[in-house]
N, C-alpha and C. Protein backbone atom coordinates (compact mmCIF):
# COMPACT_ATOMS: atom_id res chain seq x y z
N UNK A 1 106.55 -21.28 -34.67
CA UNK A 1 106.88 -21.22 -33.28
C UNK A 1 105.86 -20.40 -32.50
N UNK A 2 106.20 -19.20 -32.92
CA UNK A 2 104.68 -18.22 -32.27
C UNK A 2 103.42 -18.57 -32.84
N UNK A 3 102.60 -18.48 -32.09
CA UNK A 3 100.73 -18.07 -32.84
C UNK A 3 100.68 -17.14 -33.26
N UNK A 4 99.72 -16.87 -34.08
CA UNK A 4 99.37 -15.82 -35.21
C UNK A 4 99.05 -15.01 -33.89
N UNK A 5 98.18 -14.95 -33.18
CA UNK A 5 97.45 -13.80 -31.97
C UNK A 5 98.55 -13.66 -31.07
N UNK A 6 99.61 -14.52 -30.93
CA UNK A 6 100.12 -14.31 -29.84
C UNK A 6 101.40 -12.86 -30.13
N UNK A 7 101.69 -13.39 -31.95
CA UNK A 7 102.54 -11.93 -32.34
C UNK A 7 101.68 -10.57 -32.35
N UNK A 8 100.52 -10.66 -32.94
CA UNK A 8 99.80 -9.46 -33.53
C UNK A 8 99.66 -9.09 -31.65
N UNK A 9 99.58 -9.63 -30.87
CA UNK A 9 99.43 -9.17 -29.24
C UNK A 9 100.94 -8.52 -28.66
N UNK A 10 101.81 -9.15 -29.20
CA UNK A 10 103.34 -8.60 -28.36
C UNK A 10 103.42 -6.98 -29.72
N UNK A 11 103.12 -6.95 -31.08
CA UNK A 11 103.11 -5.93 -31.84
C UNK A 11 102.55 -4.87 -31.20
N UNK A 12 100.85 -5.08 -31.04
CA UNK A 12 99.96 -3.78 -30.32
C UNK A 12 100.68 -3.44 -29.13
N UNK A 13 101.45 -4.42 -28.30
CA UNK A 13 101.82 -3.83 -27.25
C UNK A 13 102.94 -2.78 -27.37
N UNK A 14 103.86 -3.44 -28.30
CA UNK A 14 105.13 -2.53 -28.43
C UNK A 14 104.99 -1.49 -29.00
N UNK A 15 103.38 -1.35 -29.88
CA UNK A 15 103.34 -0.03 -30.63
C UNK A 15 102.67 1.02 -29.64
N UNK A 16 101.80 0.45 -28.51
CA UNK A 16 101.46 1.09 -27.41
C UNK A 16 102.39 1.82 -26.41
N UNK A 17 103.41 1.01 -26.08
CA UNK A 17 104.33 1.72 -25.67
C UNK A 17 105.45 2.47 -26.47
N UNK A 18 105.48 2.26 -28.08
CA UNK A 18 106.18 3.37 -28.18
C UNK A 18 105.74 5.28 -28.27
N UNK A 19 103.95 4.44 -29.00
CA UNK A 19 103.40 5.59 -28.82
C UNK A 19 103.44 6.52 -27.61
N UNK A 20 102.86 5.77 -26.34
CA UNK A 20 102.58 6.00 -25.07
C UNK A 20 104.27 6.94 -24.53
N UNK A 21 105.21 6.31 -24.82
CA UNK A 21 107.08 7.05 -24.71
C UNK A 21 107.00 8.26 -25.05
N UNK A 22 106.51 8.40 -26.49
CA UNK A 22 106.42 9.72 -27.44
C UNK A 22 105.69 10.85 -26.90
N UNK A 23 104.69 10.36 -26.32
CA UNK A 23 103.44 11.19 -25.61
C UNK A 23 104.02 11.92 -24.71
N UNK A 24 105.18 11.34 -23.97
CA UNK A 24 105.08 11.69 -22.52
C UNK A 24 106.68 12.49 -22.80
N UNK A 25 107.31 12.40 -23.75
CA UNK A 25 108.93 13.44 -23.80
C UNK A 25 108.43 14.57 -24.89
N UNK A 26 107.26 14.88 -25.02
CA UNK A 26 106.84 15.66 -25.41
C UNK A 26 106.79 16.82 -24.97
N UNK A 27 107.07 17.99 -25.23
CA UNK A 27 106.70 19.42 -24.42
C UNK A 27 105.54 19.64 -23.95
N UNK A 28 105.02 19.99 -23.15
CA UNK A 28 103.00 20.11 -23.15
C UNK A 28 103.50 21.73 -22.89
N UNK A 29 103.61 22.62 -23.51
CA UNK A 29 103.79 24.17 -24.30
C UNK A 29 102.66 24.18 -24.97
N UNK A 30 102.25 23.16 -25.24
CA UNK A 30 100.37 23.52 -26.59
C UNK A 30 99.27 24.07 -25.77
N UNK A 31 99.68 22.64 -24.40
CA UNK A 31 98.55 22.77 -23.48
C UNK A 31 99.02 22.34 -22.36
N UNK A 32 98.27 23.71 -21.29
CA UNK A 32 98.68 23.34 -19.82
C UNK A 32 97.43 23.38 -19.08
N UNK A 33 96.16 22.90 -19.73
CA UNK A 33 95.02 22.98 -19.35
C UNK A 33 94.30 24.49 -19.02
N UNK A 34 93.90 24.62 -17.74
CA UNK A 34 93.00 26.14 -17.65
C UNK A 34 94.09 27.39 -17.70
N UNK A 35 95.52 26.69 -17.43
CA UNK A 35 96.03 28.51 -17.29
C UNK A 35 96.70 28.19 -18.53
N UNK A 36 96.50 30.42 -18.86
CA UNK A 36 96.58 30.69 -20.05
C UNK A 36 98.45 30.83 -20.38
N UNK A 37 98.32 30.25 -21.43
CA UNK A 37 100.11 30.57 -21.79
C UNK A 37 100.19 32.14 -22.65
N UNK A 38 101.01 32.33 -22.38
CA UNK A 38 101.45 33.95 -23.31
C UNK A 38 101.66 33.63 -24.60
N UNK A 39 101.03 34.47 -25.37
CA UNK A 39 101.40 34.63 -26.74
C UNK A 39 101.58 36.10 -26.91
N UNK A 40 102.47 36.14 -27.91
CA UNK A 40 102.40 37.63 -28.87
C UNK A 40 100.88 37.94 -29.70
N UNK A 41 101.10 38.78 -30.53
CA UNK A 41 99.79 38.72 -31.24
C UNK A 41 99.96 38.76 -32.59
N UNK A 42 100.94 37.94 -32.78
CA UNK A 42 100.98 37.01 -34.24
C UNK A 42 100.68 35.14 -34.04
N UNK A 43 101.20 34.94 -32.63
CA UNK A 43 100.87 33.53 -32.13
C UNK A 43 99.87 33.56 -31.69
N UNK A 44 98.68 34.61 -31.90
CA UNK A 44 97.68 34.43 -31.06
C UNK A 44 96.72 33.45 -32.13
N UNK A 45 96.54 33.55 -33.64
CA UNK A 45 95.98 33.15 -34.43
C UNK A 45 96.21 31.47 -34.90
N UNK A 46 97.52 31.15 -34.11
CA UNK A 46 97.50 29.73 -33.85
C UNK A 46 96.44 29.11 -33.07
N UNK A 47 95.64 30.02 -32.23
CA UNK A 47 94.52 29.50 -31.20
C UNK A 47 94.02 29.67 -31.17
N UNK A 48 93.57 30.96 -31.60
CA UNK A 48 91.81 31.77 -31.77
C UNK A 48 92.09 32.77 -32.95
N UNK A 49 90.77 33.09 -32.96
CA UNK A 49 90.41 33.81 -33.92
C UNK A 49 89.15 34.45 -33.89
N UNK A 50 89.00 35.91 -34.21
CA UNK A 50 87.73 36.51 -33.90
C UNK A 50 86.54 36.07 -34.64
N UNK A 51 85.34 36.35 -33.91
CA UNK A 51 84.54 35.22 -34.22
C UNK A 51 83.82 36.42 -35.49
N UNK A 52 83.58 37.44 -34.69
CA UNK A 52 82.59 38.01 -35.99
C UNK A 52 83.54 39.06 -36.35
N UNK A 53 84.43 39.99 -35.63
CA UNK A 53 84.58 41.36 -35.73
C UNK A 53 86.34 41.54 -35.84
N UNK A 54 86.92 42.26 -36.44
CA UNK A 54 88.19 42.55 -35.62
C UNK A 54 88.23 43.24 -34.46
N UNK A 55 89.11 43.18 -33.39
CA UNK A 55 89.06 44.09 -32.46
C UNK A 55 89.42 45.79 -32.78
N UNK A 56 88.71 46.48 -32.56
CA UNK A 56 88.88 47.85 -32.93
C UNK A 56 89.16 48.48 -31.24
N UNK A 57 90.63 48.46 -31.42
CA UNK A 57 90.93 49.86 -30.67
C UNK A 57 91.16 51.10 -30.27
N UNK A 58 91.40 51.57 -31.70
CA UNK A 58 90.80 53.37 -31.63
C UNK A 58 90.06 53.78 -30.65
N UNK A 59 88.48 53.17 -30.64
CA UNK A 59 87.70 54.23 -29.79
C UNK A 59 88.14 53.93 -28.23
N UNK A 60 89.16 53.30 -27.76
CA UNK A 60 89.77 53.03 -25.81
C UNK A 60 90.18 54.37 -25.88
N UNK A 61 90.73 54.93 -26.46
CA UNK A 61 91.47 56.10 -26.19
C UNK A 61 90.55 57.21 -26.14
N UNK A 62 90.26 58.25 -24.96
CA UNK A 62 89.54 59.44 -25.08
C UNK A 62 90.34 60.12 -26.42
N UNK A 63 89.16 60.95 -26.78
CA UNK A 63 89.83 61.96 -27.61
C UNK A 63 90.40 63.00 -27.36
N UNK A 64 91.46 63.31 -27.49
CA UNK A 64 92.55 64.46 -26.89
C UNK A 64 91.75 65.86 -27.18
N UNK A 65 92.14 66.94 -26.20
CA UNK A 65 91.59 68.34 -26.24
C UNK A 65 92.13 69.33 -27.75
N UNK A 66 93.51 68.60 -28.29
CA UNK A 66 93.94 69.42 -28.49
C UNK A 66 93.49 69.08 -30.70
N UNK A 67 93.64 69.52 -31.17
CA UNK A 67 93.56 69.63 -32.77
C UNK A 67 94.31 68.61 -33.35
N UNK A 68 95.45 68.76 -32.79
CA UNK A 68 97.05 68.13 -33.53
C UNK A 68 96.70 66.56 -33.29
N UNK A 69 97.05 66.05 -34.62
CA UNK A 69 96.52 63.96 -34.75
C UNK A 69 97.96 63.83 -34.26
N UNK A 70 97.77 63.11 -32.89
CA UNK A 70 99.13 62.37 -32.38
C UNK A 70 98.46 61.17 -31.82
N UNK A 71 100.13 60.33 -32.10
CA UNK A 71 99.40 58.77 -31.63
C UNK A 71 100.63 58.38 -30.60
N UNK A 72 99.91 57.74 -29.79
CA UNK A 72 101.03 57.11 -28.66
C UNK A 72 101.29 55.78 -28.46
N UNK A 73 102.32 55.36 -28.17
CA UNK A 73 102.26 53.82 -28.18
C UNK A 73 101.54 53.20 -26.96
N UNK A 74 100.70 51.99 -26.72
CA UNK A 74 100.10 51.40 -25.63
C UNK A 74 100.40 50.09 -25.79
N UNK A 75 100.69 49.62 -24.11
CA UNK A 75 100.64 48.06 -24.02
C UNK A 75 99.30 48.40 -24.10
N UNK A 76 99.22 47.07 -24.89
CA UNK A 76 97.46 45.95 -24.33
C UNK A 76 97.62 44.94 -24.05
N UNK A 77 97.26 43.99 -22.94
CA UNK A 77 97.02 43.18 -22.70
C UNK A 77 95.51 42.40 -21.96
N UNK A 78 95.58 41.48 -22.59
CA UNK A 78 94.40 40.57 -22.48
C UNK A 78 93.96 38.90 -22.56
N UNK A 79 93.26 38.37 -21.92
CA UNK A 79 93.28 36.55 -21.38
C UNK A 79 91.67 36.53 -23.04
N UNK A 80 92.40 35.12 -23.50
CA UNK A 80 91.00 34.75 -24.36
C UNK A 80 90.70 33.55 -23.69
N UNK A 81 89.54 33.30 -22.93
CA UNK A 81 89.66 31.95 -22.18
C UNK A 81 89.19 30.71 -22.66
N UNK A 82 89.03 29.97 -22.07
CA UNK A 82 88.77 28.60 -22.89
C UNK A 82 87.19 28.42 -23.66
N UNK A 83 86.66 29.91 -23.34
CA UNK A 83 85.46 29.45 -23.52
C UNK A 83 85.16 30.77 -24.77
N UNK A 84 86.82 31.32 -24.76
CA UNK A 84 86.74 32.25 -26.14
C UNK A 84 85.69 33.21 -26.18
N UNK A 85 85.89 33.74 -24.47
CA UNK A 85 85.79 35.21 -24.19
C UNK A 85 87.23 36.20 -24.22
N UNK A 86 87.16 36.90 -24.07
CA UNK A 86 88.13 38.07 -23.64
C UNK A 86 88.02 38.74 -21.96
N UNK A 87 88.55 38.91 -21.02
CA UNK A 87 88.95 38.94 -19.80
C UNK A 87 90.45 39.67 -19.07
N UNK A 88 90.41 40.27 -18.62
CA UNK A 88 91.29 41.26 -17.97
C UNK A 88 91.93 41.86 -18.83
N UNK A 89 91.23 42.73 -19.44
CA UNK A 89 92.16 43.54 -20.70
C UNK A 89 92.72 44.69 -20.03
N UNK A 90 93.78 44.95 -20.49
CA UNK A 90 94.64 46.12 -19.75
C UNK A 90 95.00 46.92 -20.72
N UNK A 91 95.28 48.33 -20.72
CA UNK A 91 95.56 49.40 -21.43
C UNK A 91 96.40 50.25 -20.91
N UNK A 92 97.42 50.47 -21.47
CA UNK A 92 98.58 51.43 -20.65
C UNK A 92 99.15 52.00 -21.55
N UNK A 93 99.34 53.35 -21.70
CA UNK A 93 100.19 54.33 -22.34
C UNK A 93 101.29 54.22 -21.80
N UNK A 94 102.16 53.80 -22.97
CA UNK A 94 103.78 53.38 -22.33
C UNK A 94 104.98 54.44 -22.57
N UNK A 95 104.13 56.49 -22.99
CA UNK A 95 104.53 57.24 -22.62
C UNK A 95 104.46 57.81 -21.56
N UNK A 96 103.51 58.04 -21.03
CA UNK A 96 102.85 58.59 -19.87
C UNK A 96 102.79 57.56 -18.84
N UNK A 97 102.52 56.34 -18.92
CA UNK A 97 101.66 55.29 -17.59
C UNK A 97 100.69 55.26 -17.31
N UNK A 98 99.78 56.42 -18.18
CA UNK A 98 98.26 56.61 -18.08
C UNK A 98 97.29 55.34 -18.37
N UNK A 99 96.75 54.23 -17.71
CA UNK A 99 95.77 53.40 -18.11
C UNK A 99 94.53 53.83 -18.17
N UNK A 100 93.78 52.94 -18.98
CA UNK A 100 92.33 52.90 -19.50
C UNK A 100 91.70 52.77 -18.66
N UNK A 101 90.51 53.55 -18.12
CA UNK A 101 89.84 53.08 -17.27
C UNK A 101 89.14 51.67 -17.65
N UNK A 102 88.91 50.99 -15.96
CA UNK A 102 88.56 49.54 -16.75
C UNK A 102 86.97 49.68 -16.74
N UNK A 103 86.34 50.43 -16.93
CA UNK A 103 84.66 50.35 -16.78
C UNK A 103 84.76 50.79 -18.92
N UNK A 104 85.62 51.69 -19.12
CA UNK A 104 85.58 51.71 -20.67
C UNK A 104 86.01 50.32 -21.49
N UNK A 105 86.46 49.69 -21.14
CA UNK A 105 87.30 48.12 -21.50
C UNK A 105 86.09 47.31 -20.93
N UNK A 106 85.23 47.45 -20.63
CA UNK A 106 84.23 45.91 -20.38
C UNK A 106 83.78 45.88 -21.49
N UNK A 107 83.68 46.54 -22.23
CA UNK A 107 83.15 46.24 -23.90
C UNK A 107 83.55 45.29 -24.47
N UNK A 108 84.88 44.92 -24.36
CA UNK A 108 85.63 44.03 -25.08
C UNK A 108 85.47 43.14 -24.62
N UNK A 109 85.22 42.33 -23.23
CA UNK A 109 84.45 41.19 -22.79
C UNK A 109 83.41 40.70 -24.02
N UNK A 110 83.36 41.85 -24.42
CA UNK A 110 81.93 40.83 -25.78
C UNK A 110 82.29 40.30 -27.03
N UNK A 111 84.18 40.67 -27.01
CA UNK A 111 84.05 40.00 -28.05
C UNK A 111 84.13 38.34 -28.09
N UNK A 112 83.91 37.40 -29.51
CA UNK A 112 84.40 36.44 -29.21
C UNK A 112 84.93 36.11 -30.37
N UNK A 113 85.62 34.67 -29.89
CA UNK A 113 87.14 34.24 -30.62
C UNK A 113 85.96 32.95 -31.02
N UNK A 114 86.44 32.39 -31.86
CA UNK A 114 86.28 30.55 -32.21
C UNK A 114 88.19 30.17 -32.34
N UNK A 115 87.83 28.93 -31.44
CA UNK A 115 89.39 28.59 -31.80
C UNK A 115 89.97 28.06 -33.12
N UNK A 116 91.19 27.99 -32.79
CA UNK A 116 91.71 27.58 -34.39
C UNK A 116 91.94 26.22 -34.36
N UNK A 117 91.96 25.92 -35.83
CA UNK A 117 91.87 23.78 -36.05
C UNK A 117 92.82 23.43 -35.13
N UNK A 118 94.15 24.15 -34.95
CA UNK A 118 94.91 22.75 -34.16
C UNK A 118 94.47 23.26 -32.40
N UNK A 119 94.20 23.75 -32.04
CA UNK A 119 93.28 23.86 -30.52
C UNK A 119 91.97 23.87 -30.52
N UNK A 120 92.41 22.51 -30.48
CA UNK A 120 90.99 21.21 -30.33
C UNK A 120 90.73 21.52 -29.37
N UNK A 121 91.70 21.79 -28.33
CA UNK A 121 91.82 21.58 -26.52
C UNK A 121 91.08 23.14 -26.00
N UNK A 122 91.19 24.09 -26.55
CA UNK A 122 90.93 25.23 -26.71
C UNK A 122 91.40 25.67 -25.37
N UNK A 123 92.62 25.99 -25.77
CA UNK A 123 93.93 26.55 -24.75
C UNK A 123 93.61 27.84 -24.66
N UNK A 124 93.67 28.57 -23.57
CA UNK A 124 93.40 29.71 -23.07
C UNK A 124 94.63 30.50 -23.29
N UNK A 125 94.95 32.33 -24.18
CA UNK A 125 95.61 32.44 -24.27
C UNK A 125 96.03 33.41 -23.39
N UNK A 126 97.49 34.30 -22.79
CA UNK A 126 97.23 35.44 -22.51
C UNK A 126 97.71 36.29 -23.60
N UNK A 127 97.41 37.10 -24.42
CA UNK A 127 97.80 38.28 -25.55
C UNK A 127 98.82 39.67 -25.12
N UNK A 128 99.81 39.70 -25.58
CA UNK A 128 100.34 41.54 -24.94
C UNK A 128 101.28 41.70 -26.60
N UNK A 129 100.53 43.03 -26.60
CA UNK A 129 101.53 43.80 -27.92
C UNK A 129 101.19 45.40 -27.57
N UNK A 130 101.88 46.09 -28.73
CA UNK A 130 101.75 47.15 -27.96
C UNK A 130 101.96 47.75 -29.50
N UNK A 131 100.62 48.39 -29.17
CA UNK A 131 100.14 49.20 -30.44
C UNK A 131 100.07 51.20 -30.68
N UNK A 132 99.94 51.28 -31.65
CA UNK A 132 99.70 53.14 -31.70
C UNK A 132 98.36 53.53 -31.51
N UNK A 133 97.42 54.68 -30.63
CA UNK A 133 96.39 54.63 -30.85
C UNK A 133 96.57 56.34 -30.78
């Protein structure tokens, strides 16, 4: 009854549109193009990854006047952008409210990320955890 081309043509189509259905009730949470989605900084390694170095944050913190080793907790936050720089890093002592000056934090602009296998798209992240320094 049918032609051979005329089924293998109504097939590609129906597999086009089911694909094409799937595509689109999909979450786009992976990727929202240039703006960065929030991650923690255990989800950050779903998307990047440092290229040469770990980030070392010890030396942000002046060194205190006093003898006694005390550590305080700090937000950090920071954008890895699509081009897997680092960008608006923030530093805040979340005893005090004391931030980092930002002329000591342009350093970290140098680091860089390579993204990870499944961000092909190389999704821009924003990073916040909050560490002891």
């Amino acid at each position: 009854m049918y032609q051979k081309g005329g089924c293998l043509n109504i097939l590609r189509t129906l597999a086009i549109v089911l694909v094409a259905s799937g595509c689109t009730s999909s979450p786009l949470s992976h990727y929202i193009g240039n703006q960065p989605i929030e991650v923690n900084s255990s989800e950050v390694a779903f998307y990047w990854f440092p290229k040469n170095n770990l980030i070392d944050w010890q030396n942000v913190v002046p060194p205190s006047n006093t003898t006694q080793q005390t550590t305080s907790p700090y937000k950090i936050s920071f954008i890895i952008n699509e081009d897997g720089y680092m960008s608006q890093v923030n530093v805040i002592n979340t005893t005090n409210g004391e931030t980092i000056d930002a002329e000591a934090l342009k350093k970290f602009e140098a680091y860089q990320f390579n993204p990870a296998p499944q961000n092909f798209q190389n999704q821009a992240v924003k990073v916040s955890t909050t560490v002891s320094l």
